[in-house]
Protein backbone atom coordinates (compact mmCIF):
# COMPACT_ATOMS: atom_id res chain seq x y z
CA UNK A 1 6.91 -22.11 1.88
CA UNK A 2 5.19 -24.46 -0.46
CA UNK A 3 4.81 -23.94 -3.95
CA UNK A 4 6.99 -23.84 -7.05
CA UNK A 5 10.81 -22.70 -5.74
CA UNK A 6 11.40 -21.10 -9.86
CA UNK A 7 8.04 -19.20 -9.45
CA UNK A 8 9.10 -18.16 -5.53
CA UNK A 9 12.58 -17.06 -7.29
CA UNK A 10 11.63 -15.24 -10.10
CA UNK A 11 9.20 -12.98 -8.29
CA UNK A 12 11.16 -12.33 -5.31
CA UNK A 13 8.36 -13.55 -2.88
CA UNK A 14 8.97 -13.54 1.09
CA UNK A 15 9.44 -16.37 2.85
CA UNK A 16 7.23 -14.90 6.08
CA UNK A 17 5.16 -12.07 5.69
CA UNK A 18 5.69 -9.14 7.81
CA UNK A 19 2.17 -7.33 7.73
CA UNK A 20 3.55 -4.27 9.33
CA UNK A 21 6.14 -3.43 7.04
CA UNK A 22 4.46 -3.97 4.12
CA UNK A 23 2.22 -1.40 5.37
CA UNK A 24 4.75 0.86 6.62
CA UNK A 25 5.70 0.59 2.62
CA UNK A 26 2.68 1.17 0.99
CA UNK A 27 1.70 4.36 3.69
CA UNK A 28 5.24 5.49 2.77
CA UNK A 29 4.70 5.36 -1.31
CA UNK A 30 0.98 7.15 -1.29
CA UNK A 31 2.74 10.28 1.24
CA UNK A 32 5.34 10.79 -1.27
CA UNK A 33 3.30 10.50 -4.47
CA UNK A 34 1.27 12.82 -2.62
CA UNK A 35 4.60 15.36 -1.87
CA UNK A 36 5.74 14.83 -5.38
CA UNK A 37 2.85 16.21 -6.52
CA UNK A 38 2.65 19.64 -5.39
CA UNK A 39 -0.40 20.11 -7.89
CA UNK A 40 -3.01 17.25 -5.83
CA UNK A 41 -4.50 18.57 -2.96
CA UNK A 42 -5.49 14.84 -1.99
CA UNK A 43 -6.78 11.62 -2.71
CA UNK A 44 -9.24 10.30 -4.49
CA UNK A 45 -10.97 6.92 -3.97
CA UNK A 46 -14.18 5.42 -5.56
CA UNK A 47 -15.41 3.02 -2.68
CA UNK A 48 -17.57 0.21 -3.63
CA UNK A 49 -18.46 -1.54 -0.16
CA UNK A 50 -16.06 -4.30 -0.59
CA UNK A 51 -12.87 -4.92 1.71
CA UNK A 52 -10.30 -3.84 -0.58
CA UNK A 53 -12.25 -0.44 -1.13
CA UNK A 54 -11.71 -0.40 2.18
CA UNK A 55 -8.53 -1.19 3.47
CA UNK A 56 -7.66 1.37 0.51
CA UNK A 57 -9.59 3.53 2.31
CA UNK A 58 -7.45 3.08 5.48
CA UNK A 59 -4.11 3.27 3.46
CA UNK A 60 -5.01 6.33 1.90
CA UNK A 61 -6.34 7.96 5.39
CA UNK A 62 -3.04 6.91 7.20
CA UNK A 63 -0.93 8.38 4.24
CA UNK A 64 -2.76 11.60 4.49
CA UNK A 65 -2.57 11.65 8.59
CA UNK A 66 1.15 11.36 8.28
CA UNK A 67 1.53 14.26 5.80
CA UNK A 68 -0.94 16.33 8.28
């Protein structure tokens, strides 16, 4: 990895990134914010066009299809 090793430390960063299981988290964290809140029927998601509207979009859609 290049970059500054006391930065890399600090902040815990991977040495590879494993694309799949940092989706598996973040799928995982939006069901269960969604369980823990018996109250919120849903999500809610203002979209602008962009990629990250959408691949929160996706998240959100694969968090929901697991609770479903």
């Amino acid at each position: 990895m290049v970059g500054n090793e006391n930065i890399i430390k600090q902040f815990g960063v991977a040495k590879e990134y494993d694309m799949e299981a940092d989706i598996k988290r973040r799928v995982d964290f939006l069901a269960k914010y969604l369980e823990a809140n018996p109250w919120a029927e849903g999500y809610l998601i203002g979209v602008s066009g962009g990629i990250d509207s959408a691949v929160a979009a996706a998240l959100l859609k694969m968090a929901a299809s697991k609770l479903n």
